[in-house]
Protein backbone atom coordinates (compact mmCIF):
# COMPACT_ATOMS: atom_id res chain seq x y z
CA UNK A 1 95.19 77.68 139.25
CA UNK A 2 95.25 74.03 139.03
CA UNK A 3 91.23 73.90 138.18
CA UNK A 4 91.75 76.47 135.57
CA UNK A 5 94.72 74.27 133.90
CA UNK A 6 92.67 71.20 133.77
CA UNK A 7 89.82 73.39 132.22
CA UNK A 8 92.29 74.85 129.50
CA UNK A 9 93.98 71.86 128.55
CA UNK A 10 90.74 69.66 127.57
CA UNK A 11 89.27 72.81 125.43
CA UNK A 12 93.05 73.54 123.79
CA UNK A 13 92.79 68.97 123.08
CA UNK A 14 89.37 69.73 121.52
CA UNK A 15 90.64 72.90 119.24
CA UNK A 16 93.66 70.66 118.27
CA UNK A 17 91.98 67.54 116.95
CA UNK A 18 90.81 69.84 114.39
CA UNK A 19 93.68 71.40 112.87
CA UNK A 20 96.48 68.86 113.84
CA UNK A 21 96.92 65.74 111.31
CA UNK A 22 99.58 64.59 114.03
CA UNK A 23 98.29 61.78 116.64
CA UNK A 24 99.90 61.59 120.33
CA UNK A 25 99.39 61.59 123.80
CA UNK A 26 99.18 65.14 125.77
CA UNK A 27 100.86 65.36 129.19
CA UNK A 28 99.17 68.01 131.87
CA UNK A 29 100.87 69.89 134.36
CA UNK A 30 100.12 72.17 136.95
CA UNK A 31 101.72 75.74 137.06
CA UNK A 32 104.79 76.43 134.94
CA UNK A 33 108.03 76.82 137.16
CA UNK A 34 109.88 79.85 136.90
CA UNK A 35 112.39 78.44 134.51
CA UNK A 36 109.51 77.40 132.04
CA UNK A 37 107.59 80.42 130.27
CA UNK A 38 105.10 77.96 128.43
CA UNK A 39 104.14 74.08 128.69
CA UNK A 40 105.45 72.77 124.98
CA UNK A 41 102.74 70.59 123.35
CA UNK A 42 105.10 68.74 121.37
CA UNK A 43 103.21 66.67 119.33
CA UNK A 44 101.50 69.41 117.66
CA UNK A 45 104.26 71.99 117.91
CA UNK A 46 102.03 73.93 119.62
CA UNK A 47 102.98 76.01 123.04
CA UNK A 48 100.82 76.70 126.23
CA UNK A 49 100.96 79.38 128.36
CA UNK A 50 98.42 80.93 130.85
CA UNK A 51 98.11 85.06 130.09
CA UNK A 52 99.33 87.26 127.18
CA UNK A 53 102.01 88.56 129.57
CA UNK A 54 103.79 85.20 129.67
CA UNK A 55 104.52 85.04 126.39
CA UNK A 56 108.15 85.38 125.09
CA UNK A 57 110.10 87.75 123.33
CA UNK A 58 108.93 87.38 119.29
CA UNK A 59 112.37 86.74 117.71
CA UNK A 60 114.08 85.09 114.81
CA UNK A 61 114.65 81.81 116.86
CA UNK A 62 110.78 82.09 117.27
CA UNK A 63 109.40 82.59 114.11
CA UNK A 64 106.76 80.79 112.91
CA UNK A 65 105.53 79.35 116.41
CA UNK A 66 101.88 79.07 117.83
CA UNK A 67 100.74 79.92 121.50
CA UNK A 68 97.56 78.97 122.72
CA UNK A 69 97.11 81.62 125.74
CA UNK A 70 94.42 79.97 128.01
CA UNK A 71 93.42 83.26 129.89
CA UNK A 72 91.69 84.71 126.46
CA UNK A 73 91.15 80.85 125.04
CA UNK A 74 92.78 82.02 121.92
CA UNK A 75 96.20 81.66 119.57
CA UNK A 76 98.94 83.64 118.98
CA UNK A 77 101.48 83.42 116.31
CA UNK A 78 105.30 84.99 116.06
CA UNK A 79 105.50 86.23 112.75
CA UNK A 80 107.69 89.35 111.54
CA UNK A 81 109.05 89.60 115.46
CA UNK A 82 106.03 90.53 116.30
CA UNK A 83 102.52 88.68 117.97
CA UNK A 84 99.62 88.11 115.90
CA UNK A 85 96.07 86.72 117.34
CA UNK A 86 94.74 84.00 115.21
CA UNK A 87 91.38 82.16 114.97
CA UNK A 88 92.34 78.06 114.07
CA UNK A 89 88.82 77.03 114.94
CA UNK A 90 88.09 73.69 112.23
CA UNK A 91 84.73 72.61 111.12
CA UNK A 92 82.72 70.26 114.07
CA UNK A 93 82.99 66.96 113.61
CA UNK A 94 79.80 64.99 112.11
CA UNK A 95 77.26 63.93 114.78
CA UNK A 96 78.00 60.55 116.20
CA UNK A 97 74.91 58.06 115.88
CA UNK A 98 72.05 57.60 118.31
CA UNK A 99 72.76 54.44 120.14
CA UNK A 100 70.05 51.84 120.10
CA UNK A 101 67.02 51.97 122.67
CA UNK A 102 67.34 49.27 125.79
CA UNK A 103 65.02 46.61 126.27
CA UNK A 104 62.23 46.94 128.36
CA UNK A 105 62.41 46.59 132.08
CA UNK A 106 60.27 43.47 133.48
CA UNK A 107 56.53 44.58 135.01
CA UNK A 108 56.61 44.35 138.74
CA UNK A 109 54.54 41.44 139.98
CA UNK A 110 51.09 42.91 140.78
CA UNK A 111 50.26 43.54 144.57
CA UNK A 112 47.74 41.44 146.89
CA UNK A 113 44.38 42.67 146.50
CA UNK A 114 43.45 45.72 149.14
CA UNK A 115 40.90 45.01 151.62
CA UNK A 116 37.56 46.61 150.96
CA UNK A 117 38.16 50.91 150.76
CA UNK A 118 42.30 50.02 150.57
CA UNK A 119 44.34 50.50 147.40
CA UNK A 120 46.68 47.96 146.29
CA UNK A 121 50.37 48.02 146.64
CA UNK A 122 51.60 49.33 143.29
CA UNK A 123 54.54 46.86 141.89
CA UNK A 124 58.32 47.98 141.51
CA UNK A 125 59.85 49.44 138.64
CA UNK A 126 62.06 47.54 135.96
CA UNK A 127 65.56 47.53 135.41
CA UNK A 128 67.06 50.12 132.99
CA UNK A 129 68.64 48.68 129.30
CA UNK A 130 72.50 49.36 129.29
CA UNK A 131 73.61 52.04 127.13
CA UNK A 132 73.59 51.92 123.30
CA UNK A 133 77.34 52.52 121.66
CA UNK A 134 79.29 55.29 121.64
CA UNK A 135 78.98 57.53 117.83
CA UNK A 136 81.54 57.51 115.41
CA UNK A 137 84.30 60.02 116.05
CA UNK A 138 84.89 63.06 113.63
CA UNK A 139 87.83 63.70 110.98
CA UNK A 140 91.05 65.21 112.81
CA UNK A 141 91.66 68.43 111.07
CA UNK A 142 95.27 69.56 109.24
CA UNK A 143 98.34 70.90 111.07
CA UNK A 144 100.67 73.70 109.31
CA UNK A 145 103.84 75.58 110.02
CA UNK A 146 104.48 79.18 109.06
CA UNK A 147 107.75 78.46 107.14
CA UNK A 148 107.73 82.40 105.37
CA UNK A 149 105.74 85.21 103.88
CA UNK A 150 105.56 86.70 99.70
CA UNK A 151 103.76 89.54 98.66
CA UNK A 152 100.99 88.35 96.50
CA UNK A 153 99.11 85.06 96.06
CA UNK A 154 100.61 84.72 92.66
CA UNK A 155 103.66 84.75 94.60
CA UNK A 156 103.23 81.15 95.69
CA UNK A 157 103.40 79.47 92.47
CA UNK A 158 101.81 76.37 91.14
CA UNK A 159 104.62 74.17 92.36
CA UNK A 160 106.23 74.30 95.55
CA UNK A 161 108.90 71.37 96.31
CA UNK A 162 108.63 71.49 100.41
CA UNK A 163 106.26 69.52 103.34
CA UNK A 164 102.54 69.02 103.39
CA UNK A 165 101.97 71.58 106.29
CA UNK A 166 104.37 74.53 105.42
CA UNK A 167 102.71 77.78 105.43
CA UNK A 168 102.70 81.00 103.92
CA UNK A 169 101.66 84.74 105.14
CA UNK A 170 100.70 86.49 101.61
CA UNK A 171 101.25 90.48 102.96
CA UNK A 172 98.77 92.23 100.56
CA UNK A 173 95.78 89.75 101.72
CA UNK A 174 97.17 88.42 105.62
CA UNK A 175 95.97 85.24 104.37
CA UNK A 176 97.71 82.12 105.36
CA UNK A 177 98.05 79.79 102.62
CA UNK A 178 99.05 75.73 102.78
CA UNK A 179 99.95 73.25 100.99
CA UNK A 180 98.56 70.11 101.00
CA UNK A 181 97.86 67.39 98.87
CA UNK A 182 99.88 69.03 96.13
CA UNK A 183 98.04 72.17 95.73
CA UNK A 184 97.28 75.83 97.75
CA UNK A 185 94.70 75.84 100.45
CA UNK A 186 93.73 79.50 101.47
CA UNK A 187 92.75 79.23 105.65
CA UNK A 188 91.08 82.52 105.47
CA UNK A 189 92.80 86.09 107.61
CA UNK A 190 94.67 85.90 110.23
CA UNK A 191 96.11 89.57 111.07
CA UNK A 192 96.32 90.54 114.90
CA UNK A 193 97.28 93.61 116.75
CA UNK A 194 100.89 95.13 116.57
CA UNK A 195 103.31 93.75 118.98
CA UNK A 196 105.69 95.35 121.34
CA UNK A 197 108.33 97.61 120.06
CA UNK A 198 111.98 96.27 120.61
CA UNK A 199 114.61 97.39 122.62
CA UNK A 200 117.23 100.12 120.83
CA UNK A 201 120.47 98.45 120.00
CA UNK A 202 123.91 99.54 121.01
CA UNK A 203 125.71 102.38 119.88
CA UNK A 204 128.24 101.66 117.14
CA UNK A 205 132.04 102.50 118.31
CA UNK A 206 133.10 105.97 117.26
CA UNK A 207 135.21 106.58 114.23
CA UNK A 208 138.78 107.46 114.04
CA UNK A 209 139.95 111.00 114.31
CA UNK A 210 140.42 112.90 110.93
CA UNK A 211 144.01 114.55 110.05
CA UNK A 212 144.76 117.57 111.72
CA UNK A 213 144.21 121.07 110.25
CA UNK A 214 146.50 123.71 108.65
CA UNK A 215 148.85 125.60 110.90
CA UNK A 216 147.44 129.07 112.05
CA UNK A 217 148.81 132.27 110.59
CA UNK A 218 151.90 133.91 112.18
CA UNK A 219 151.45 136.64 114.82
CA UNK A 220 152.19 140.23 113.81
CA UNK A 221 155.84 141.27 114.16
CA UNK A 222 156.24 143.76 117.88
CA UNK A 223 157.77 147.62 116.66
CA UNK A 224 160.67 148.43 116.07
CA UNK A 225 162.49 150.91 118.81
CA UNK A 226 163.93 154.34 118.57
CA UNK A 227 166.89 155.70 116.92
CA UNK A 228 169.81 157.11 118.99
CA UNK A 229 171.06 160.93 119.30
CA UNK A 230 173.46 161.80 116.38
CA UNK A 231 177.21 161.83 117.29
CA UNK A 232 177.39 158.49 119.20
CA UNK A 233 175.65 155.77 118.14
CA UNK A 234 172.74 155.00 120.28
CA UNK A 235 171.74 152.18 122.40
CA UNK A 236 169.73 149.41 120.23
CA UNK A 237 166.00 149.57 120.64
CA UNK A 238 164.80 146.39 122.54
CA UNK A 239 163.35 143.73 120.71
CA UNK A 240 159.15 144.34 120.18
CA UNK A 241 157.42 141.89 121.84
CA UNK A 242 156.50 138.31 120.33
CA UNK A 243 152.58 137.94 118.39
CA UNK A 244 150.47 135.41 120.04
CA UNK A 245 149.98 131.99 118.24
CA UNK A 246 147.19 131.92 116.16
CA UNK A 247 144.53 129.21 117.17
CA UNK A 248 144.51 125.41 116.02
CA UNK A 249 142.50 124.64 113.09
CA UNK A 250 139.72 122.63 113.48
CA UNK A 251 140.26 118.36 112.87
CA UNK A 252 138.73 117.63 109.34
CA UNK A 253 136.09 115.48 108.77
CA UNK A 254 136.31 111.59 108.71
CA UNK A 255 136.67 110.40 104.90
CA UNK A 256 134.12 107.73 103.26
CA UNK A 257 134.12 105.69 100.58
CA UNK A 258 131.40 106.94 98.01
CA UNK A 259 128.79 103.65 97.20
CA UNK A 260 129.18 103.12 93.54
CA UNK A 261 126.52 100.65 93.28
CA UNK A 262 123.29 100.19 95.37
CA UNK A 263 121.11 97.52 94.20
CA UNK A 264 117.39 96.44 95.52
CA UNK A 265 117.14 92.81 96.93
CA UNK A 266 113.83 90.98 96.71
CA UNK A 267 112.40 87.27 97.52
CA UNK A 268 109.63 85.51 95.29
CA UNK A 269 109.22 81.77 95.33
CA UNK A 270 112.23 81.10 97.80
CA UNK A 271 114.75 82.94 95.96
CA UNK A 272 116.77 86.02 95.91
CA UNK A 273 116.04 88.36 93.39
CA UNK A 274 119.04 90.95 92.44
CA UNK A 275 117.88 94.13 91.01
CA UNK A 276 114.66 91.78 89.73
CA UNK A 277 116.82 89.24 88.24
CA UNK A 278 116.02 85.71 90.02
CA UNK A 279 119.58 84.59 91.36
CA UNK A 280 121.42 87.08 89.65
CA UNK A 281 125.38 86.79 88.82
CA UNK A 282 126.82 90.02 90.46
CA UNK A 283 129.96 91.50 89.21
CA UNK A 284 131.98 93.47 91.64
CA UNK A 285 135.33 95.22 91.72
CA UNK A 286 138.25 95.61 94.79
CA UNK A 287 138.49 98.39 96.21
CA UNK A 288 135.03 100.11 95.75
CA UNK A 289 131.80 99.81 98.08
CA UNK A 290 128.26 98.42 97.07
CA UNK A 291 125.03 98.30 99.22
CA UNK A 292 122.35 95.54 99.07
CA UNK A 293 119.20 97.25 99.76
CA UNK A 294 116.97 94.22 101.66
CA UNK A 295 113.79 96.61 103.33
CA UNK A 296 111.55 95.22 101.04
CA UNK A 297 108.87 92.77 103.82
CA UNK A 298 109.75 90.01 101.14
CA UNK A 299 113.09 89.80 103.15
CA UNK A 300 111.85 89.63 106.73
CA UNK A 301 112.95 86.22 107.29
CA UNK A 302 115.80 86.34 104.38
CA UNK A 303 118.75 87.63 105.86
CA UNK A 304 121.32 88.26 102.90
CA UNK A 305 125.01 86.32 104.22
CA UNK A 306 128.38 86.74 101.62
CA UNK A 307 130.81 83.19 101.63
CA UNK A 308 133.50 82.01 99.94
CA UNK A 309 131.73 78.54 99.12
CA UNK A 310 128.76 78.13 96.97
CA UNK A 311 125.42 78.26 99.26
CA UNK A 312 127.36 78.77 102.26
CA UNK A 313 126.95 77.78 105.63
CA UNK A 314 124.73 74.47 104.00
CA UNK A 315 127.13 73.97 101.46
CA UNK A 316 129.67 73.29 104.54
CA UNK A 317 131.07 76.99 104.54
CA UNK A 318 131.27 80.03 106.65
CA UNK A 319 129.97 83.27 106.42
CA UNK A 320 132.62 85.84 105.17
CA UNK A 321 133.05 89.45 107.02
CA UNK A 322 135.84 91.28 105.46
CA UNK A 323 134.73 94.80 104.70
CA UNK A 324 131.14 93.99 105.11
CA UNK A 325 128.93 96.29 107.43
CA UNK A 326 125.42 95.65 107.99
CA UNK A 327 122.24 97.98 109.20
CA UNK A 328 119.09 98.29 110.16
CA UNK A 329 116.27 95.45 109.73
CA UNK A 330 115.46 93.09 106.51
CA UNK A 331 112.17 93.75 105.76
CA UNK A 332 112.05 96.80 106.99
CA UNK A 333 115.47 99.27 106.36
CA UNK A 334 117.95 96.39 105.96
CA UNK A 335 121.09 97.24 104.22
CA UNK A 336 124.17 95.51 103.58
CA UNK A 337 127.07 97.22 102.59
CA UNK A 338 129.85 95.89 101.19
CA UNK A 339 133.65 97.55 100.57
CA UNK A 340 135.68 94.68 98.55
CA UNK A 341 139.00 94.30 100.25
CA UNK A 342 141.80 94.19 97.20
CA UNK A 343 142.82 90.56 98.44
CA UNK A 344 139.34 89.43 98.29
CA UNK A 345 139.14 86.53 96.40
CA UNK A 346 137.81 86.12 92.62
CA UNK A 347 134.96 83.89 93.10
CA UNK A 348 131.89 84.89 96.12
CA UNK A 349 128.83 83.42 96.83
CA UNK A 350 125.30 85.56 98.54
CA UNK A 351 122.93 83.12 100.69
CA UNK A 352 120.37 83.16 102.95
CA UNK A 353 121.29 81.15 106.25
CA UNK A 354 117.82 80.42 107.22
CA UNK A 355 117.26 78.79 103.84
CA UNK A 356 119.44 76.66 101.26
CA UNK A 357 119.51 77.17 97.44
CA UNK A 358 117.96 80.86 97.19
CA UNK A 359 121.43 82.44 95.80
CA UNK A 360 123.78 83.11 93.71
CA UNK A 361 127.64 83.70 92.59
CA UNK A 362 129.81 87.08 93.22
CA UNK A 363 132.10 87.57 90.23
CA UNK A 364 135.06 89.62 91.80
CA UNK A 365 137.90 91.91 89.41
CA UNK A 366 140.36 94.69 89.94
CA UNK A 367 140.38 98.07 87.48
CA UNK A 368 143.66 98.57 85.42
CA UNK A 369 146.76 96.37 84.28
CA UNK A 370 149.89 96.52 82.82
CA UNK A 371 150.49 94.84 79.35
C-alpha cells in the first residue's frame, strides 16, 4: 500500500502542475488513519483518496470540491450532491533542450608491440563527458473552483465581478467555464455518472386533531304498555326500554390555509429572479400564505432564506422562521412556503446564505381599516 502511494502521489504532482497556477510544497503520507477519509492537498485545494469507495458523502458543505481517486488515476468532482468523473489533463509541457555533447575521452596509450604471431594489448577506454544541462521546464497550467452552475452560456455574462479561478457548470452544455484574465474560458465536458441516491428524511410530526363531529341521532322511543280492565284503573304499563346511542361521528378533517400566491424563483448572473423579475420587490399581506417555487436546477446551490435585515445573515442578521415551512430540494422540488404572521413586521428581506447581494426587499400590509 505504501508502494502504490508513492506511485500515485508523483503522477497526481505531474497532473497538477498543469492545471494549478498555485506553487507549494506537497507532503506524502502513507495510509489514511481511520479518522481521515482523504489526504487534503492543500495547496491546490485538491483531495486524495485511494478507491471510489472512500470518498465522502456529496453534500452542501462539499460542493464544489475535487478528488483525485488513485485506484482509477482519475478526478472526481461534488457538484449538485452528487459525484461527477472529470478529465483535468493540461497540454504537455514544451520539450526541454538537448544538453550539449561531452568532450572526448583521451585515447589509451597504445600497447607494446606483440611478439611475432601475438596481437597487441588493445589500450583502455576514455573517460565519459559529464552531463549537458537539464531542459527548460514547461508552463504550470490554471487552477479553478466550481463556485455555481446557470443554464445557458449566455447565462454567464460578459462581466463577472469575482476571482480569477471561479468556475461555472452551464447545465444545457456540462461545460465548465472560467474566468480568467477578464474573460470566459470554456475547459471542454465534464459530465460523469449519477451518484448515490440519499438517505429518506424524517417523517414530519403529525398534525393536530380536527373538531369533533355532530352528535348522533336519538334512539327510537321503547312502546308504550297496555291499558288496564275498565272499572278500576289499571296498573301503569312499565316504561319501554331505552334506544341505543347512535355512533360517534367521524373527527373532521384538519383545516389549511389556501396559497393565494405561488410564484417561480430563478437564478441568472448571481441573482434571484422573482417571477422573472431580477431582484424583484415582493408585496405580501398578514394573514395569508404564499409559496416560492425554487425546483428550477438554477437554484441548486441557492437556497432562498427570509430576514428582517437587508441581505441577511452577511448584512449581520438572522434568518427569520415565523410561519415559514420549507420542502423538498432547490433545484429539484424546492418550495418555500410562507403564512405571514399578523405581527410580522412591515419591512422583509429574501437572501441566499451561500451568497451575498442576490436579493431583494419584502413589502409587508394588512387588508381593511377603519377611517
Amino acid at each position: 500500500m505504501h508502494e502504490n502511494n508513492q506511485n500515485a502521489l508523483p503522477m497526481l504532482l505531474a497532473l497538477l502542475l498543469i492545471v494549478s497556477a498555485l506553487s507549494g510544497c506537497m507532503s506524502s503520507q502513507d495510509e489514511p488513519s481511520e479518522e481521515e477519509e482523504s489526504e487534503n492537498l492543500e495547496d491546490w485545494n485538491v483531495f486524495l483518496v485511494q478507491s471510489y469507495s472512500d470518498l465522502p458523502i456529496c453534500d452542501s458543505s462539499k460542493d464544489g470540491r475535487l478528488y483525485y481517486v488513485s485506484s482509477s488515476s482519475g478526478f472526481q468532482v461534488c457538484l449538485n450532491s452528487s459525484w461527477q468523473q472529470i478529465d483535468l489533463t493540461g497540454p504537455s509541457g514544451t520539450d526541454g533542450e538537448d544538453g550539449a555533447q561531452g568532450p572526448k575521452g583521451d585515447a589509451g596509450p597504445q600497447g607494446p608491440a606483440g611478439s611475432q604471431g601475438e596481437a597487441g594489448i588493445q589500450g583502455s577506454t576514455g573517460s565519459q563527458g559529464p552531463p549537458g544541462p537539464s531542459g527548460i521546464d514547461g508552463s504550470d497550467g490554471t487552477s479553478f473552483n466550481i463556485v455555481g452552475t446557470v443554464e445557458e452560456t449566455s447565462d454567464l455574462g460578459e462581466i463577472y465581478i469575482g476571482d480569477d479561478g471561479d468556475a461555472f457548470l452551464v447545465n444545457s452544455t456540462t461545460h465548465i467555464h472560467v474566468w480568467s484574465s477578464g474573460q470566459w474560458v470554456d475547459l471542454g465536458n465534464i459530465s460523469g455518472p449519477r451518484g448515490f441516491d440519499g438517505d429518506d428524511g424524517a417523517q414530519g410530526p403529525q398534525g393536530p386533531l380536527g373538531p369533533p363531529g355532530p352528535a348522533g341521532a336519538n334512539g327510537a322511543d321503547g312502546a308504550n304498555g297496555a291499558d288496564g280492565a275498565n272499572g278500576a284503573d289499571g296498573a301503569n304499563g312499565a316504561d319501554g326500554a331505552q334506544g341505543p346511542q347512535g355512533p360517534a361521528g367521524a373527527n373532521g378533517a384538519d383545516g389549511s390555509m389556501p396559497t393565494v400566491m405561488e410564484m417561480t424563483v430563478t437564478v441568472s448572473s448571481m441573482k434571484y429572479f422573482i417571477e422573472g423579475i431580477q431582484q424583484g420587490t415582493i408585496t405580501l399581506y398578514r394573514g395569508f400564505t404564499y409559496s416560492f417555487d425554487q425546483s428550477a436546477s438554477s437554484n441548486s446551490i441557492h437556497p432562498l432564506k427570509i430576514s428582517t435585515t437587508s441581505d441577511g445573515t452577511h448584512g449581520g442578521g438572522s434568518e427569520y422562521t415565523d410561519g415559514i415551512t420549507y420542502s423538498g430540494t432547490q433545484g429539484t422540488d424546492g418550495l418555500l412556503s410562507f403564512t405571514v404572521p399578523l405581527d410580522a413586521p412591515s419591512t422583509l428581506y429574501y437572501y441566499c446564505p451561500n451568497h451575498s447581494t442576490m436579493g431583494g426587499s419584502i413589502s409587508v400590509q394588512s387588508l381593511g381599516g377603519v377611517a
